[in-house]
N, C-alpha and C. Protein backbone atom coordinates (compact mmCIF):
# COMPACT_ATOMS: atom_id res chain seq x y z
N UNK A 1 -23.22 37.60 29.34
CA UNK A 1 -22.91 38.97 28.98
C UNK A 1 -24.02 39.46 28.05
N UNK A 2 -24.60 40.34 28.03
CA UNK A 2 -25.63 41.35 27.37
C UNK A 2 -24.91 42.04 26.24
N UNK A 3 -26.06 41.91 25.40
CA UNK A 3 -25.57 42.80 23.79
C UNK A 3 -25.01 43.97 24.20
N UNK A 4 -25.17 44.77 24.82
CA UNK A 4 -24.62 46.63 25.10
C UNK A 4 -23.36 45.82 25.51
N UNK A 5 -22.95 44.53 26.59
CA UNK A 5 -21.60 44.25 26.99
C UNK A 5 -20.93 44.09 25.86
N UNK A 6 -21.37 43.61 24.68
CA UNK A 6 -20.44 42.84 24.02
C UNK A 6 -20.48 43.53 22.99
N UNK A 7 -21.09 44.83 23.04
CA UNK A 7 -20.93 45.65 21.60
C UNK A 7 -20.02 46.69 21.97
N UNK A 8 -20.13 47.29 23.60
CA UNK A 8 -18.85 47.89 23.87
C UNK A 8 -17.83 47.43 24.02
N UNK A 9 -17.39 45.79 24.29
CA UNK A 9 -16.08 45.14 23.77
C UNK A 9 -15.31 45.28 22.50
N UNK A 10 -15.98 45.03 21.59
CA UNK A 10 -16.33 45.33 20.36
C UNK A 10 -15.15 46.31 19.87
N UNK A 11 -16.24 47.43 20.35
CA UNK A 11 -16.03 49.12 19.65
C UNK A 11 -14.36 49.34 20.38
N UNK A 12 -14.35 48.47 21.90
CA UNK A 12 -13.15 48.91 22.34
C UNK A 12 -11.94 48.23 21.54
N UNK A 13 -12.17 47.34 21.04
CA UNK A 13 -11.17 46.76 20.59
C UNK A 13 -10.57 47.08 19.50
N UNK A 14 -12.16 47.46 18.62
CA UNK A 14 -11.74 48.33 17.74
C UNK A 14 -10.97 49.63 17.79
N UNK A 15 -10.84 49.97 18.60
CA UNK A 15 -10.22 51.46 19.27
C UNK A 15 -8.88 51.05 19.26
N UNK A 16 -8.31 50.04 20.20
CA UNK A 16 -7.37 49.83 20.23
C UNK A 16 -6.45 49.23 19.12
N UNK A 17 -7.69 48.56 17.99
CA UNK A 17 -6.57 48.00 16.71
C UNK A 17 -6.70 49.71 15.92
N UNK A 18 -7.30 50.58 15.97
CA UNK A 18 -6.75 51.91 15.21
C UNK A 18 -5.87 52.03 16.34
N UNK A 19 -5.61 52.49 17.40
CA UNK A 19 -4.68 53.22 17.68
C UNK A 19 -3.24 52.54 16.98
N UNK A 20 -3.01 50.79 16.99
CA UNK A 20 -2.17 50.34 16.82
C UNK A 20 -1.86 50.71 15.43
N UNK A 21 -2.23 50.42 14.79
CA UNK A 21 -2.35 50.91 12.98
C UNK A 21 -2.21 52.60 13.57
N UNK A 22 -2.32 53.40 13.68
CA UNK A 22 -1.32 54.40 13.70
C UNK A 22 -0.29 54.32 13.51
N UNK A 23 0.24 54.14 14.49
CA UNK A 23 1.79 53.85 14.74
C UNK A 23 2.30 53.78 13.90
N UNK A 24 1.53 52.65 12.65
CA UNK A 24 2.64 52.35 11.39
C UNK A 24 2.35 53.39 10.12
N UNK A 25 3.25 53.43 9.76
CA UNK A 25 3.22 54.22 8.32
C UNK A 25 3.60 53.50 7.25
N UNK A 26 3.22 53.95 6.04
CA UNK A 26 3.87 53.09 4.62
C UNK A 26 5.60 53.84 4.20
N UNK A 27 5.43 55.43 5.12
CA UNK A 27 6.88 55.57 5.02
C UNK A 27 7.77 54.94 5.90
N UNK A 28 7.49 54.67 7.02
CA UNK A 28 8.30 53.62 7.86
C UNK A 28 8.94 52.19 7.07
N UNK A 29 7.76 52.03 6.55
CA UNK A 29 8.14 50.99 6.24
C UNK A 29 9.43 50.58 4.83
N UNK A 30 9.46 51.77 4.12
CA UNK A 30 10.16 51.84 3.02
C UNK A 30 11.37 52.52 3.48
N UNK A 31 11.41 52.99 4.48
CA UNK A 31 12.91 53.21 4.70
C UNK A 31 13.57 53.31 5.79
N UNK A 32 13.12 51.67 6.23
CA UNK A 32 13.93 50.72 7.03
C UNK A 32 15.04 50.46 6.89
N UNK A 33 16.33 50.36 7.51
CA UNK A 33 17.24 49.68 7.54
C UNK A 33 17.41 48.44 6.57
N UNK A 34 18.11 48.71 5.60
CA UNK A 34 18.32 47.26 5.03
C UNK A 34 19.53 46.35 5.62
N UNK A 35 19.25 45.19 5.48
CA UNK A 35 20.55 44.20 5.65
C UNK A 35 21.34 43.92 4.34
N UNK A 36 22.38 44.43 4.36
CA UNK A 36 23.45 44.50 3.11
C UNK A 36 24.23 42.74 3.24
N UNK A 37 23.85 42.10 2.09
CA UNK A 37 24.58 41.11 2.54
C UNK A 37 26.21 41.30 1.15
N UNK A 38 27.05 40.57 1.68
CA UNK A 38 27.68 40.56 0.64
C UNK A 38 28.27 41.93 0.82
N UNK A 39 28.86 42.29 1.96
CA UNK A 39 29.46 43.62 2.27
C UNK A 39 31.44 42.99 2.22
N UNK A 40 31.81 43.84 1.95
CA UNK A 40 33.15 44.61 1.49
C UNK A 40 33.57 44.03 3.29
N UNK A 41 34.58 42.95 3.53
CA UNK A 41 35.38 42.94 4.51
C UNK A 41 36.84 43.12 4.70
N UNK A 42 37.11 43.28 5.91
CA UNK A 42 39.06 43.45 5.59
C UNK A 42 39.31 42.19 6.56
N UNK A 43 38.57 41.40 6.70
CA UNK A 43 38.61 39.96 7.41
C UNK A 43 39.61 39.35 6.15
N UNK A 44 39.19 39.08 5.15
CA UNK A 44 39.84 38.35 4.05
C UNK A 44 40.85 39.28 3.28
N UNK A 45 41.93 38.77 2.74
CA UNK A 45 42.58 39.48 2.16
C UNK A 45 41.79 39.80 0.76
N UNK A 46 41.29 39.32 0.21
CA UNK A 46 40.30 39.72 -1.33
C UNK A 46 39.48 40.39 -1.12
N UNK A 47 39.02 40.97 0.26
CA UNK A 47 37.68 42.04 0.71
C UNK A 47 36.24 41.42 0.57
N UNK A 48 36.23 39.69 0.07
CA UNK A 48 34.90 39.54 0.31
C UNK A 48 34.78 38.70 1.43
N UNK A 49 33.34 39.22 1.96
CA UNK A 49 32.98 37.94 3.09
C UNK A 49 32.41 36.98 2.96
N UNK A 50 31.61 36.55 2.36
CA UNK A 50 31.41 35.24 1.73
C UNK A 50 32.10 34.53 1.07
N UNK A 51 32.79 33.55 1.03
CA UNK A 51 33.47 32.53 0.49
C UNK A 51 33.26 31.39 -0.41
N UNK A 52 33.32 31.25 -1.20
CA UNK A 52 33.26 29.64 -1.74
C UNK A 52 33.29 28.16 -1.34
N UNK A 53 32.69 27.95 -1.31
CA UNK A 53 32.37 26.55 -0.36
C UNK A 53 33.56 25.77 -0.90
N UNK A 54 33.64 24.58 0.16
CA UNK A 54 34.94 24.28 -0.39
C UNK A 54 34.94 22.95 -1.18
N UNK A 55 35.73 22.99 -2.26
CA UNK A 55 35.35 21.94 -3.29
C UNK A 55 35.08 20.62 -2.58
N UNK A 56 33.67 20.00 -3.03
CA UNK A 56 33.15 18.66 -2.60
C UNK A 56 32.19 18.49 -2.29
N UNK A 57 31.91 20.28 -1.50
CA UNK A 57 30.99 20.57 -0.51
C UNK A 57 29.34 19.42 -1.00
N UNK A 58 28.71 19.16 0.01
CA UNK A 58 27.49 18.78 -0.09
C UNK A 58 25.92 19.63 0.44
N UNK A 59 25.25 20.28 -0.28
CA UNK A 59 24.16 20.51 0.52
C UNK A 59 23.42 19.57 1.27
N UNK A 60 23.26 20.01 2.74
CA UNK A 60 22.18 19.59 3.45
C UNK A 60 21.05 18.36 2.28
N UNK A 61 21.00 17.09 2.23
CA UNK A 61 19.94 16.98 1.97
C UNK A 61 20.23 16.24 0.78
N UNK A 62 21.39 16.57 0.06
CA UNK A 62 21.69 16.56 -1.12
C UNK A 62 22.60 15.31 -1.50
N UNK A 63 22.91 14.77 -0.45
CA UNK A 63 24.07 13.49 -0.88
C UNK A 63 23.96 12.55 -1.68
N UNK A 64 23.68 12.56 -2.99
CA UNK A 64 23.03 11.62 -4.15
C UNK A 64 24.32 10.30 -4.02
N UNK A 65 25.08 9.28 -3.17
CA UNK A 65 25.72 8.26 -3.30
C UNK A 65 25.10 7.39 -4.27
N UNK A 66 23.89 7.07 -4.43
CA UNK A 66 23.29 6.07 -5.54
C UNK A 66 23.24 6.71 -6.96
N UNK A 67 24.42 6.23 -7.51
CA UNK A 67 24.28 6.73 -8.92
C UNK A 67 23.17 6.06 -9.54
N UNK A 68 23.03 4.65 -9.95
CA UNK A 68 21.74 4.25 -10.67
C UNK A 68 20.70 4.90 -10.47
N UNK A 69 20.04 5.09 -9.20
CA UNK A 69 19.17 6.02 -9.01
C UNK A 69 18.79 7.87 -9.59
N UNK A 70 20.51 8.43 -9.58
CA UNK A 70 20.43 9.44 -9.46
C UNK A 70 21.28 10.55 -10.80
N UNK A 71 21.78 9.06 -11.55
CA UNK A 71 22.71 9.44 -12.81
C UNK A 71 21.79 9.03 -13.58
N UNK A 72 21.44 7.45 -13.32
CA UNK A 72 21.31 6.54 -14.23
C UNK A 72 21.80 5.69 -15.15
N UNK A 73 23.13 5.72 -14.39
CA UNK A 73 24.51 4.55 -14.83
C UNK A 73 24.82 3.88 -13.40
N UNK A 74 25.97 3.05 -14.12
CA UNK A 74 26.42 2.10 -13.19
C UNK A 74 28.23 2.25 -13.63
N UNK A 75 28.64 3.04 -13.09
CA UNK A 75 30.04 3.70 -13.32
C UNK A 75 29.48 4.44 -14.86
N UNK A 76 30.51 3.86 -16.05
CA UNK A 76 30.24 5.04 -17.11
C UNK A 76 29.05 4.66 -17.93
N UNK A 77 28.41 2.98 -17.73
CA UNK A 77 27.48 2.27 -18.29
C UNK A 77 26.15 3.05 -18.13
N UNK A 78 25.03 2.96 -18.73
CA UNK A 78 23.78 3.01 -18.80
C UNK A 78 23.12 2.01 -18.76
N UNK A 79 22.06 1.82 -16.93
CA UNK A 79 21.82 1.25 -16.72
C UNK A 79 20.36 0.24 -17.37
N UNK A 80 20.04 -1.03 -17.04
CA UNK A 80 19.24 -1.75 -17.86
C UNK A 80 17.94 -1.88 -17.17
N UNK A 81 18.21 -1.52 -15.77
CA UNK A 81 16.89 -1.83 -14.26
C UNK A 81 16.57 -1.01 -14.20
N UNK A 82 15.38 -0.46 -13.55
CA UNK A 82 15.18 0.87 -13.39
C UNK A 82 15.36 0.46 -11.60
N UNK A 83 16.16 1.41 -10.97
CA UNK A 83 16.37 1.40 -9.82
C UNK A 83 15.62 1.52 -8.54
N UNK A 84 13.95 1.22 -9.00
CA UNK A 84 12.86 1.41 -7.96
C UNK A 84 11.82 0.42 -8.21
N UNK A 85 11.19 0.31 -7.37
CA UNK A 85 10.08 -1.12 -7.11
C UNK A 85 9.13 -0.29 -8.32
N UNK A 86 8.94 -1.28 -9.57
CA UNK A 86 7.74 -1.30 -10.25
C UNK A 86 6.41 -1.87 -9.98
N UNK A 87 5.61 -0.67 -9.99
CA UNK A 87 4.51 -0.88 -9.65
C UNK A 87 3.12 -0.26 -9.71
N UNK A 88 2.29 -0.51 -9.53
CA UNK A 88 0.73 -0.36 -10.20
C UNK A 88 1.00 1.44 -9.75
N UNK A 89 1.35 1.73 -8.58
CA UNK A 89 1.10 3.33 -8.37
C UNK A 89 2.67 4.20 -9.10
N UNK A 90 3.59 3.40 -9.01
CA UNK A 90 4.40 4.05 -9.73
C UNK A 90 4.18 4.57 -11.52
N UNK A 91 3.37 3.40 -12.10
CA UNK A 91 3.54 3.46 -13.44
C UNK A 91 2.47 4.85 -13.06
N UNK A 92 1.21 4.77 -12.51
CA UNK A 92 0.16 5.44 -12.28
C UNK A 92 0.97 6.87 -12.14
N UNK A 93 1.94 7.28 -11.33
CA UNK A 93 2.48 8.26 -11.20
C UNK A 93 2.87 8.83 -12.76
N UNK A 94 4.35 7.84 -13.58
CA UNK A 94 4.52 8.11 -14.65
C UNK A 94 3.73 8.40 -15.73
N UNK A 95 2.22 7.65 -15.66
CA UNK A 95 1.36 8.15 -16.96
C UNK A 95 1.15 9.54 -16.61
N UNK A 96 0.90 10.15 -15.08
CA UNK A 96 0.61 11.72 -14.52
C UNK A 96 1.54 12.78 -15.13
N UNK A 97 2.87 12.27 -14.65
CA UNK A 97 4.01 13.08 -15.09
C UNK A 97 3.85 13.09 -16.74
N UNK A 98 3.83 11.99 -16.98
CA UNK A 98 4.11 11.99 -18.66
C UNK A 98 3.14 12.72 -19.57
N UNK A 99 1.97 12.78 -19.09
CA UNK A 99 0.95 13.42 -19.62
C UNK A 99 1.33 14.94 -19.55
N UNK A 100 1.54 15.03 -18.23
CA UNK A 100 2.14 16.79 -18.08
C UNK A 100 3.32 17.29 -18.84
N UNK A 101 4.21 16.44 -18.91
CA UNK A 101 5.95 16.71 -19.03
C UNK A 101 6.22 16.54 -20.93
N UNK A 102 5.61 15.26 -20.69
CA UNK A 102 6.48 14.84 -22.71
C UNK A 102 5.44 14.50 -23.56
N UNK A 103 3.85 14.46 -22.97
CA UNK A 103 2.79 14.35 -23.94
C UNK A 103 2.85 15.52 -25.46
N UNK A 104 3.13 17.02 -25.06
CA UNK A 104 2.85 17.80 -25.56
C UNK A 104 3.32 17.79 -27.04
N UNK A 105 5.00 17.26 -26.54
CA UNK A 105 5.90 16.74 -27.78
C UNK A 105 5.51 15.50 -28.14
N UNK A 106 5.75 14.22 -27.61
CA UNK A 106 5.74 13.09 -27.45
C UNK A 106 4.40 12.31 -27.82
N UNK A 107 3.39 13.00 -27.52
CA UNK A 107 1.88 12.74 -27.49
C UNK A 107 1.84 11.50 -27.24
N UNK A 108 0.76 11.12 -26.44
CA UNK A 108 -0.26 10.43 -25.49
C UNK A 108 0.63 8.68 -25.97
N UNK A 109 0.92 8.53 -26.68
CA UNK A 109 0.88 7.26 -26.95
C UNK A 109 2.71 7.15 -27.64
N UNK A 110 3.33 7.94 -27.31
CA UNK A 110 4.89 8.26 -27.95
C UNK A 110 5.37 8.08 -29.18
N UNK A 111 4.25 8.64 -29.44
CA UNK A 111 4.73 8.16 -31.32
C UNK A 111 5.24 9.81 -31.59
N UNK A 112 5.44 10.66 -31.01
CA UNK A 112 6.16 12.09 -31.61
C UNK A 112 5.36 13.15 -32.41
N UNK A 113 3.76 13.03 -31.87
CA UNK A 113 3.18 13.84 -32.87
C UNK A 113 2.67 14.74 -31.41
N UNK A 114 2.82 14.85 -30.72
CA UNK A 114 1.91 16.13 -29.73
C UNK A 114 1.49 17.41 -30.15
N UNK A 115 0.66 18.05 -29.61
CA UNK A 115 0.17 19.20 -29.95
C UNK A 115 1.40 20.36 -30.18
N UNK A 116 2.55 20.47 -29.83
CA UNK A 116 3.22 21.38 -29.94
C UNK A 116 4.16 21.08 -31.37
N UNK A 117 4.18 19.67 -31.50
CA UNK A 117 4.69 19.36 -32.76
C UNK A 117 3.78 19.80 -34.35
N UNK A 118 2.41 19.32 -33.92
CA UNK A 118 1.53 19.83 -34.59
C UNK A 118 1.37 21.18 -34.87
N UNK A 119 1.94 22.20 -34.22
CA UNK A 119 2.22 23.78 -34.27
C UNK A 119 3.42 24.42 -34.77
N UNK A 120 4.13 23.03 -35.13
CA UNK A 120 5.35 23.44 -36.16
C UNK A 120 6.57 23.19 -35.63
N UNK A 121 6.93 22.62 -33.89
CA UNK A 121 7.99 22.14 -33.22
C UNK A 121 8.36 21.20 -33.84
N UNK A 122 9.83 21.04 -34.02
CA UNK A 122 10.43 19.66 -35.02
C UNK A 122 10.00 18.02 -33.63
N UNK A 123 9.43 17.66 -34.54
CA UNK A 123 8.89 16.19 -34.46
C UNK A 123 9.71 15.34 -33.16
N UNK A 124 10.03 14.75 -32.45
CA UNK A 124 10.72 13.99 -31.38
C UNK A 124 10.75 12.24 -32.41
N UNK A 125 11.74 11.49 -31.57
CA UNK A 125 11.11 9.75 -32.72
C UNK A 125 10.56 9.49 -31.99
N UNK A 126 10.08 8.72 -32.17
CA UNK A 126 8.81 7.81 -31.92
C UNK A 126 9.34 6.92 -30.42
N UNK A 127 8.93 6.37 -29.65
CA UNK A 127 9.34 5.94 -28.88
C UNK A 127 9.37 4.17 -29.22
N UNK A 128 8.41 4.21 -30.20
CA UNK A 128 8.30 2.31 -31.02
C UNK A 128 9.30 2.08 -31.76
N UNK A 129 10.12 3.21 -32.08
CA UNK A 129 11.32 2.43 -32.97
C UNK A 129 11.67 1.73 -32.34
N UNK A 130 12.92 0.43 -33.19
CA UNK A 130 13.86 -0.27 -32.30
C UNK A 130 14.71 0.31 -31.95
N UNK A 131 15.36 1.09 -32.35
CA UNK A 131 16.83 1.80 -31.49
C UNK A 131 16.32 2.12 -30.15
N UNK A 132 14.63 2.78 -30.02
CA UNK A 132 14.63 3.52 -28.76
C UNK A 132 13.96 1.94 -27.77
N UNK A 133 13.09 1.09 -28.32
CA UNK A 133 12.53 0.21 -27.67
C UNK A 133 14.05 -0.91 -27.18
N UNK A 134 15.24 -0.83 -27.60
CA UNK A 134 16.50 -1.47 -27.23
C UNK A 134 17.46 -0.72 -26.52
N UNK A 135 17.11 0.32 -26.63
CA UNK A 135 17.88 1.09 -25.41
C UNK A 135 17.66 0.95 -23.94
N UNK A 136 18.52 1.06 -23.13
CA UNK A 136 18.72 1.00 -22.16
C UNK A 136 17.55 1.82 -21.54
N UNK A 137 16.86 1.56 -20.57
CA UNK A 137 16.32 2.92 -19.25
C UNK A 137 16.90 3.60 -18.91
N UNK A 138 18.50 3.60 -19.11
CA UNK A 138 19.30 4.51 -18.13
C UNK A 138 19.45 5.51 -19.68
N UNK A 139 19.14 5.62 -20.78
CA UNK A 139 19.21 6.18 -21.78
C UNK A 139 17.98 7.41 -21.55
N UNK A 140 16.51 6.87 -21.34
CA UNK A 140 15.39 7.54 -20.84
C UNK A 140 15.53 8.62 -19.55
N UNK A 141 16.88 8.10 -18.49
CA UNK A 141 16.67 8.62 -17.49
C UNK A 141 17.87 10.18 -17.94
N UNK A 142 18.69 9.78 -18.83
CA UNK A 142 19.33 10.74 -19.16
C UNK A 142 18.73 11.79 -20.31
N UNK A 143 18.46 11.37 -20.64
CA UNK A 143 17.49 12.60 -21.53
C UNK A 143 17.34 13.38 -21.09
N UNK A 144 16.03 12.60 -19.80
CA UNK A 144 14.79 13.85 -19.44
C UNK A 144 15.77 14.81 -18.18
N UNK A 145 16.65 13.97 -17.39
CA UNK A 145 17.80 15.25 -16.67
C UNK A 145 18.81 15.75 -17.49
N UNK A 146 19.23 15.33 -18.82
CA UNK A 146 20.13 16.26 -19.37
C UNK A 146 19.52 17.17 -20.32
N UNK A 147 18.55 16.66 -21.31
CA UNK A 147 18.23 16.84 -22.41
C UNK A 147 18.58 16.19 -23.67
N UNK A 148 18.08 16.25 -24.72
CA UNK A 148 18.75 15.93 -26.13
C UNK A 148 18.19 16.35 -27.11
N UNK A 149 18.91 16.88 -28.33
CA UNK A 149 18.62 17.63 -29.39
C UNK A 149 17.96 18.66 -28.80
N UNK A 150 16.70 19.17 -29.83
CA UNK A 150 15.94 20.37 -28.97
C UNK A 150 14.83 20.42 -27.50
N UNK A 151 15.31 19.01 -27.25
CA UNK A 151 14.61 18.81 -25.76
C UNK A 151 15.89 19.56 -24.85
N UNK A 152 14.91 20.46 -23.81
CA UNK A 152 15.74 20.50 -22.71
C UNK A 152 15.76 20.06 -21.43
N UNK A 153 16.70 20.15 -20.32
CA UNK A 153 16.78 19.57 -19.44
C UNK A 153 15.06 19.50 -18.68
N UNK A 154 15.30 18.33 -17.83
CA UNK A 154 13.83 18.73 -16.99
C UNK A 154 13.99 18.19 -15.70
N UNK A 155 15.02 18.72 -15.06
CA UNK A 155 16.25 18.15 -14.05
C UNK A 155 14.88 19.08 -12.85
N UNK A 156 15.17 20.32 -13.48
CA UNK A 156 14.79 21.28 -12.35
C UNK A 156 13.35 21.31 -12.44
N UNK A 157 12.40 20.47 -13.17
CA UNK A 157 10.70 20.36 -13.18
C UNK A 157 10.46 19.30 -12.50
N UNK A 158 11.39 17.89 -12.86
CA UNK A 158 10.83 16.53 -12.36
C UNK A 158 12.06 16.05 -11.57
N UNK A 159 11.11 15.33 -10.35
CA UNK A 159 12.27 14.56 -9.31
C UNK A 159 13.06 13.51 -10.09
N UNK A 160 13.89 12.87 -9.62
CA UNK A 160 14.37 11.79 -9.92
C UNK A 160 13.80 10.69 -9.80
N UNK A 161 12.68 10.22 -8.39
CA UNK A 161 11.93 9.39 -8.76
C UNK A 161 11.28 9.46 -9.38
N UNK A 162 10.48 10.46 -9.63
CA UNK A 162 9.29 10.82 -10.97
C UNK A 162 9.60 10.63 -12.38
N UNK A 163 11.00 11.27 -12.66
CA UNK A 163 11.95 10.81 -13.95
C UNK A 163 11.73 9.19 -14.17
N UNK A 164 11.95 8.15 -12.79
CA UNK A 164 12.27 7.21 -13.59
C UNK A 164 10.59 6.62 -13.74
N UNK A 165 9.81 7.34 -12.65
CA UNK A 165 8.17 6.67 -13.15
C UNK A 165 7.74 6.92 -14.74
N UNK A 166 8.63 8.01 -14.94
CA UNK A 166 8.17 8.60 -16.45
C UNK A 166 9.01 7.45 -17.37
N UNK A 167 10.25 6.84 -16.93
CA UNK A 167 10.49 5.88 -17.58
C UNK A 167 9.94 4.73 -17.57
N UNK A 168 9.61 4.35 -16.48
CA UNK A 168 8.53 2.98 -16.50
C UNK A 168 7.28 3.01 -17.75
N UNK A 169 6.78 4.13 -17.37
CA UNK A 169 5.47 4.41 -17.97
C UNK A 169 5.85 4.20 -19.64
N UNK A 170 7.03 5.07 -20.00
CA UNK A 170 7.39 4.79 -21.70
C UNK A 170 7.84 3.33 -21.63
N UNK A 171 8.20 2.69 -20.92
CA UNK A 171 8.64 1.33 -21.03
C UNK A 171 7.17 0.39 -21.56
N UNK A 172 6.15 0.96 -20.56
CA UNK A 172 5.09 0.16 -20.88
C UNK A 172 4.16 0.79 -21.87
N UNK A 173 4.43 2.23 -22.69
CA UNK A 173 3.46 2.19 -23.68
C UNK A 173 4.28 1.25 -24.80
N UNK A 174 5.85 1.00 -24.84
CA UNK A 174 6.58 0.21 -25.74
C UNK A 174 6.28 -1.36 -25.74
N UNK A 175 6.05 -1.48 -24.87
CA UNK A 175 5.69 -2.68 -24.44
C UNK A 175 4.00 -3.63 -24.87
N UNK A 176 3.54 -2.21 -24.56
CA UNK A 176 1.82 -2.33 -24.80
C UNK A 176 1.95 -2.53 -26.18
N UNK A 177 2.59 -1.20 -27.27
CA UNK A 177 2.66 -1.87 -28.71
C UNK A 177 2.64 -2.98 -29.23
N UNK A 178 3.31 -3.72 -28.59
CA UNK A 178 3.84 -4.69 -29.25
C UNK A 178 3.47 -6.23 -28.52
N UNK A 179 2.25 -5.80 -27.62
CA UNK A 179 2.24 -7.28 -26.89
C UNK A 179 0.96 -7.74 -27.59
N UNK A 180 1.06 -8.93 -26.94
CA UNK A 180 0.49 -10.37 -27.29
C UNK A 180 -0.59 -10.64 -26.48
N UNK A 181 -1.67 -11.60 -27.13
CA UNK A 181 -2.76 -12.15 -25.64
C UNK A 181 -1.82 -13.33 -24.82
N UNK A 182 -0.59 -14.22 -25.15
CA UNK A 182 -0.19 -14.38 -24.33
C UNK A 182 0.84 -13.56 -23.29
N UNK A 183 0.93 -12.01 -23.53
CA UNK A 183 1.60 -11.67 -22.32
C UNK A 183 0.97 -11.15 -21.72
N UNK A 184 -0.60 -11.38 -21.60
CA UNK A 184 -1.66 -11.15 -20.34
C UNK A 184 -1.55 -12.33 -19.82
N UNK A 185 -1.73 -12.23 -18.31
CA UNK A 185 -1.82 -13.38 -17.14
C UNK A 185 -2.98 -14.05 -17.98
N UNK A 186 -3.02 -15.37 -17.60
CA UNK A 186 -4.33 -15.95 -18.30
C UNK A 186 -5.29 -15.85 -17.43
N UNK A 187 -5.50 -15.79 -16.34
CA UNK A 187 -6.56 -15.23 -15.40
C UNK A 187 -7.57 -13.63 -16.16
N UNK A 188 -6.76 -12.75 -16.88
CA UNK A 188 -7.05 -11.52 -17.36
C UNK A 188 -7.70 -12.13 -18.71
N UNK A 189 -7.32 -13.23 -19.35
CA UNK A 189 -7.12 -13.04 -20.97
C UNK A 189 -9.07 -13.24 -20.74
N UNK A 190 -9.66 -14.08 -20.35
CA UNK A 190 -11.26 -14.57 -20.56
C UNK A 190 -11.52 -12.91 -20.47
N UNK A 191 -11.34 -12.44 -19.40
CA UNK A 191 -11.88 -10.85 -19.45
C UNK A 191 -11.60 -9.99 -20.43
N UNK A 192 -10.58 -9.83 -21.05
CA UNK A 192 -10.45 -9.53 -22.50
C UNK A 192 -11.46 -9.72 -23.51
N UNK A 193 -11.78 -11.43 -23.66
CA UNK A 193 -12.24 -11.59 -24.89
C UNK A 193 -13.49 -10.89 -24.46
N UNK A 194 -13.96 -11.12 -23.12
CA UNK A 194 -15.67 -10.75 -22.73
C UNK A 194 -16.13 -8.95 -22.95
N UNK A 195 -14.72 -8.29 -22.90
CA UNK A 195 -14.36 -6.88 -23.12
C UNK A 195 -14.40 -6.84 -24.48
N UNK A 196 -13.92 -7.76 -26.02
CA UNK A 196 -13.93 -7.58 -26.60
C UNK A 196 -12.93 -6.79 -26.91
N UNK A 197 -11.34 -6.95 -26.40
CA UNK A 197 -10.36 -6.53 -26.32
C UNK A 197 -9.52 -7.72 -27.05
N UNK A 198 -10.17 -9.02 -27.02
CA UNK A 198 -9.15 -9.75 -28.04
C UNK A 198 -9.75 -10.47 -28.63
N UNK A 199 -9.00 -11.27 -29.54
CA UNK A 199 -9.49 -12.57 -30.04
C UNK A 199 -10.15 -13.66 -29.60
């Protein structure tokens, strides 16, 4: 096909997307027919048509049966396991989340000084105390979906698996505090000293 062919394709087509764009207007468009939902019926004796789901109901999608997973108890208990395979990409996940989610308060290393505390927000504890380093995980997992004190919920920011990576992850900065060159594999410990990471 030759340039004059394909420049009068072109122009025609162009012709035909104005004519189409005619057609529409910006007043057409604003006073369309709406769909009224939530209209006034005489189906029901109370006049509404939408109903209340009926107590129990489950959303699509939504069937949480694993409480450990999804409470973080085991009937009314608070659980001691965290209910998912620990592991190199999970914790990896939790340092992500944690950095985003509870650094701000919590800061980097959970001792309760973050930048927002530093701006005058009342302080969080420390995550090295003993009360919090003897608590349960299922204590961690309730927090961050319920809240506590002036923390609020973070049900509707972070999944439930992510919640409990964020617990792994505080498990192991508590952990990191307080460990030893024997609770490195001894395969790791020579690389240490050669790092100049230990004794």
């Amino acid at each position: 096909m030759g340039t004059r062919a394909r420049c009068q394709g072109l122009a025609g087509a162009l012709v035909l997307s104005l004519f189409g764009l005619a057609g529409c207007s910006e007043q057409d468009m604003v006073t369309q027919p709406k769909v009224e939902t939530y209209q006034e019926s005489d189906f029901f004796p109370d006049g509404q048509s939408a109903r209340m789901p009926v107590a129990g109901t489950v959303a699509r999608g939504q069937l949480r049966v694993d409480q450990a997973l999804y409470q973080g108890k085991t009937g009314d208990l608070l659980v001691d396991t965290i209910p998912l395979k620990v592991t190199r990409p999970l914790l990896e996940r939790g340092r992500q989340r944690y950095d985003i989610y509870c650094a701000p308060c919590h800061d980097r290393m959970g001792e309760g000084r973050g930048m927002i505390v530093q701006r005058g927000f009342p302080p969080p504890p420390t995550f090295h105390q003993d009360r919090l380093r003897d608590a349960p995980v299922g204590h961690f997992y309730h927090v961050i979906t319920e809240g506590y004190g002036a923390m609020y919920s973070y049900a509707a920011r972070v999944t439930p698996e992510d919640r409990w990576a964020i617990v792994a992850y505080i498990r192991a900065l508590q952990l990191s505090r307080h460990a030893t060159l024997d609770d490195v594999p001894a395969e790791r410990r020579d690389t240490l000293r050669i790092e100049g990471k230990a004794p």
